[in-house]
Protein backbone atom coordinates (compact mmCIF):
# COMPACT_ATOMS: atom_id res chain seq x y z
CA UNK A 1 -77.91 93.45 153.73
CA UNK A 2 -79.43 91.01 151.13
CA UNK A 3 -82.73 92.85 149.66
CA UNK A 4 -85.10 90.31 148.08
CA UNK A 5 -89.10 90.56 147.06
CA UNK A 6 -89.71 90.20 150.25
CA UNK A 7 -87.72 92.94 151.44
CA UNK A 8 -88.49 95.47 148.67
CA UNK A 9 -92.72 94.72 148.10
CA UNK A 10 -94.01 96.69 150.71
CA UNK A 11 -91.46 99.60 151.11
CA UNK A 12 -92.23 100.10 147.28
CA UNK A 13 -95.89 100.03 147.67
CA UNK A 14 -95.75 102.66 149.98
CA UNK A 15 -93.13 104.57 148.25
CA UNK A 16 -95.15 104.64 145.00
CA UNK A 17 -98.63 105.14 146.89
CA UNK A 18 -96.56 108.70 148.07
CA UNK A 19 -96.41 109.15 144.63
CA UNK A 20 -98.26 112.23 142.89
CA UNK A 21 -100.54 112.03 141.50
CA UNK A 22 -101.31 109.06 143.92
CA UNK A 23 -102.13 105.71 141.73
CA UNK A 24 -106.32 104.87 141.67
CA UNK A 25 -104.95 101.74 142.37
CA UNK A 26 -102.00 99.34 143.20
CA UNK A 27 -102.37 95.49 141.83
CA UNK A 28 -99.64 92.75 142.69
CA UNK A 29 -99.26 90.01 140.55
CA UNK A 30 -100.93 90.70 137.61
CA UNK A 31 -101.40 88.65 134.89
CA UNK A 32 -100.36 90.14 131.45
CA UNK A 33 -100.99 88.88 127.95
CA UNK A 34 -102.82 85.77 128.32
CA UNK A 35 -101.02 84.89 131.36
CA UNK A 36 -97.29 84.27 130.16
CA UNK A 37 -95.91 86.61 132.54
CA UNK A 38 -97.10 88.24 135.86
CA UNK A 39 -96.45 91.59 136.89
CA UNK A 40 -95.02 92.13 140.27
CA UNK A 41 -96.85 95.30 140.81
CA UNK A 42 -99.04 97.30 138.82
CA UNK A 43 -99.89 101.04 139.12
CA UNK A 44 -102.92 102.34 137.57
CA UNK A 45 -103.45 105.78 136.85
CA UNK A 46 -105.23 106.61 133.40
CA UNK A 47 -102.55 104.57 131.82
CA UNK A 48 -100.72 101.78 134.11
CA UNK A 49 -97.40 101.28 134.92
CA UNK A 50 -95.24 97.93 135.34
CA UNK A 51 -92.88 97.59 138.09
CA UNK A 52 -90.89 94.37 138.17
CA UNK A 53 -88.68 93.69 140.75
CA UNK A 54 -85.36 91.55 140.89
CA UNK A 55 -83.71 91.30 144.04
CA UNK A 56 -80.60 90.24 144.97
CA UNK A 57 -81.00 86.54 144.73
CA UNK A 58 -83.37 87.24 141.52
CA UNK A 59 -81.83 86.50 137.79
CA UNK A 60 -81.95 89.45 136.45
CA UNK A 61 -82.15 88.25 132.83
CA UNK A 62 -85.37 87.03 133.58
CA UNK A 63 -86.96 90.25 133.71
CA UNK A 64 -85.31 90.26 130.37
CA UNK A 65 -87.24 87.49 129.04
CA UNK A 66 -90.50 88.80 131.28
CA UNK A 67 -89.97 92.32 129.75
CA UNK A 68 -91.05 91.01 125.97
CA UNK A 69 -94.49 90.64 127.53
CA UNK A 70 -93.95 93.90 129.19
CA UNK A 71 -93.38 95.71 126.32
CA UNK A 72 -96.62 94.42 124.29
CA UNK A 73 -98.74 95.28 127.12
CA UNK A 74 -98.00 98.14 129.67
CA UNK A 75 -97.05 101.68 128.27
CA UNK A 76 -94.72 102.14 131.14
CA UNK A 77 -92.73 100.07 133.25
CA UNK A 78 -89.91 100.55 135.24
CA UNK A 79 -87.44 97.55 136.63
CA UNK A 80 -87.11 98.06 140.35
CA UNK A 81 -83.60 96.31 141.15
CA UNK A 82 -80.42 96.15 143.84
CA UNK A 83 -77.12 97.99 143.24
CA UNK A 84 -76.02 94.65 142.13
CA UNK A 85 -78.29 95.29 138.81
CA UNK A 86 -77.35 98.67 138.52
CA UNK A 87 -75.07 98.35 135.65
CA UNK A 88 -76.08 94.71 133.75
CA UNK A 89 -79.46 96.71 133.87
CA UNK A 90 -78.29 100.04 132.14
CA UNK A 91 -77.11 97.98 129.34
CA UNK A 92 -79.41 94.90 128.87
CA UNK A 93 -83.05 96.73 129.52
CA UNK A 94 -84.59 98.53 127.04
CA UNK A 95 -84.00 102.27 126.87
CA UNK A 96 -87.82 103.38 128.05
CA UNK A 97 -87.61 101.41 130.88
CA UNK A 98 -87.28 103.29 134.39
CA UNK A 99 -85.13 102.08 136.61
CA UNK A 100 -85.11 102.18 140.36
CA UNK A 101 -82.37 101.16 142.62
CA UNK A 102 -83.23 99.67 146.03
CA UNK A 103 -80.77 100.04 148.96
CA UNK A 104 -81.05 99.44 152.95
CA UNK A 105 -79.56 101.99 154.93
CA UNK A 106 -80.26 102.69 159.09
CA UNK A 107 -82.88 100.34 159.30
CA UNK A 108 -84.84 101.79 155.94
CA UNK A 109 -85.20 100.88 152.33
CA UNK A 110 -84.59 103.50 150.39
CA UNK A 111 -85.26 103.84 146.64
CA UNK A 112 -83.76 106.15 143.84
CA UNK A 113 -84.08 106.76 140.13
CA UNK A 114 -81.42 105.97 137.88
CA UNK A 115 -83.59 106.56 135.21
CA UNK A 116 -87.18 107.51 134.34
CA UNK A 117 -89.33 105.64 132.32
CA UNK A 118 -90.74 107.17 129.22
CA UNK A 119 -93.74 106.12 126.53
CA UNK A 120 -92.75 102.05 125.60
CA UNK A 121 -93.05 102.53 121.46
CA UNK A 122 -93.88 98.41 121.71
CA UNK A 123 -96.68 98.40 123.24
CA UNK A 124 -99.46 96.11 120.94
CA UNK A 125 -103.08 96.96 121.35
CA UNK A 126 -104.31 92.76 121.35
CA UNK A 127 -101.52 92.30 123.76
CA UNK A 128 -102.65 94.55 126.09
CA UNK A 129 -106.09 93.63 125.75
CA UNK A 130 -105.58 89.83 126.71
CA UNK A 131 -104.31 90.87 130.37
CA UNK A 132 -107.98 91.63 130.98
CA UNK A 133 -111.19 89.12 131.76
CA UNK A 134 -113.97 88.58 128.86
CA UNK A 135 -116.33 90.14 130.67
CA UNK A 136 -114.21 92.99 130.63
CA UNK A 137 -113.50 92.72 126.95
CA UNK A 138 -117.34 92.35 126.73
CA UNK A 139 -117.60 95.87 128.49
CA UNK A 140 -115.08 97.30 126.07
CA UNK A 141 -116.87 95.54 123.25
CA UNK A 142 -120.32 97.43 123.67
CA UNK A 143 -118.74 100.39 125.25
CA UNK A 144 -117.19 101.01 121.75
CA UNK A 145 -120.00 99.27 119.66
CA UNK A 146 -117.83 97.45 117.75
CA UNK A 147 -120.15 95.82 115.61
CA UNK A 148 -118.10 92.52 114.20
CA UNK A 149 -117.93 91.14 117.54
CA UNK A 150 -120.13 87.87 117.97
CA UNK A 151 -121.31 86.32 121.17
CA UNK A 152 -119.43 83.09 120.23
CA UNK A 153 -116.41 84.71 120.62
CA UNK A 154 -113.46 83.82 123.17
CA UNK A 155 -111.54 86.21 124.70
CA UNK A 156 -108.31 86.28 121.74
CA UNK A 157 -111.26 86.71 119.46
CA UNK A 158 -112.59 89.90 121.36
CA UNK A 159 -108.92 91.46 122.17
CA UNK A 160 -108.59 91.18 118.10
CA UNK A 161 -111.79 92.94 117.43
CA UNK A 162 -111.45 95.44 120.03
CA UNK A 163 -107.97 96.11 118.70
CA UNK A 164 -108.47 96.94 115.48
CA UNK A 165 -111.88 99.79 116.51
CA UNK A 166 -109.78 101.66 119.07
CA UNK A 167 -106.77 104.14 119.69
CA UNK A 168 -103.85 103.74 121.90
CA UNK A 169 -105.14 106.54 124.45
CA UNK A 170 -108.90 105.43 124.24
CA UNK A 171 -107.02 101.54 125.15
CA UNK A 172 -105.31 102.72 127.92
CA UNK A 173 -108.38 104.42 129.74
CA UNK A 174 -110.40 101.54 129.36
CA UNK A 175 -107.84 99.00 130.33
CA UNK A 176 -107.46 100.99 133.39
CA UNK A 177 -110.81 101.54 134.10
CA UNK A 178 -111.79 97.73 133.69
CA UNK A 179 -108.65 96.96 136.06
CA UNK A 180 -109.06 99.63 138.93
CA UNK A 181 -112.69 98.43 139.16
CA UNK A 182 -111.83 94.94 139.34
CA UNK A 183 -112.70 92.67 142.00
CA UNK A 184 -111.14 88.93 143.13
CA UNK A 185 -112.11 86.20 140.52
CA UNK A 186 -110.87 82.87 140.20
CA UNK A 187 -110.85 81.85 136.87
CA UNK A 188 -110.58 84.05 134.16
């Protein structure tokens, strides 16, 4: 059988909601620094985790390309793929990056590790900070009390600031805060 998106989305949502500790939250498509790539599925714990999925019919040198966003702005992410991918992803992803292989077998998806993803070393503080809203950057902002921050500010402006007034671990738990309380918006 032919495993695409479609066929691997919801199986893997369940799979990693099974997961423990269980995620605060699981976000599809989300956008990451400044919106030049979107995630497939996001978990958030007190750090997130990328999972980007390339099925069968996928390229999977796009997740390739899609990864050098990755990199500046998740911690952890992990390429969930087909046995097709198995080995072009072994040598063309990056070494920290998990992989999962999906198969279909009597009627289920199943999913297994062929690697584990560890810390991503890439992972830029402004990068990360641009996958969230200005409102949220705002929050950060006075959270912090990073004092060169101006109202006139837009939101590269803030991410810059913020950047340079906080630690990798303090970063994570707010981006993860500001995203597992998130609700719809439009526009950003």
């Amino acid at each position: 059988m032919i495993l695409n998106d479609i066929d691997i989305r919801k199986p893997l949502i369940n799979f990693l909601n099974k997961k423990v500790p269980k995620p605060l939250k699981i976000i599809e498509e989300l956008r990451v620094h400044n919106g030049n790539a979107i995630a497939d599925i996001v978990t958030v714990h007190k750090t997130m985790h990328c999972y980007e999925i390339k099925g069968d019919n996928d390229n999977i040198y796009r997740a390739i390309e899609q990864g050098n966003f990755y990199n500046k702005s998740f911690p952890k992410i992990t390429l969930v793929t087909t046995e097709k991918y198995a080995n072009t992803s072994i040598n063309k992803i990056p070494h920290f990056w998990g992989i999962i292989i999906v198969s279909y077998h009597n009627g289920n998806v199943n999913f297994r590790y062929l690697r584990k993803a560890k810390y991503n070393p890439l992972m830029e503080k402004k990068s990360a900070l641009l996958s969230l809203w200005k409102d949220e950057l705002i929050d950060i902002a006075n959270e912090l009390s990073v004092e060169t921050i101006k109202k006139s500010f837009n939101r590269e402006k803030y991410a810059d600031e913020i950047s340079k007034s906080i630690t990798f671990e303090k970063l994570q738990n707010c981006m993860s805060s500001k995203i597992a309380n998130r609700t719809l918006k439009v526009d950003w």
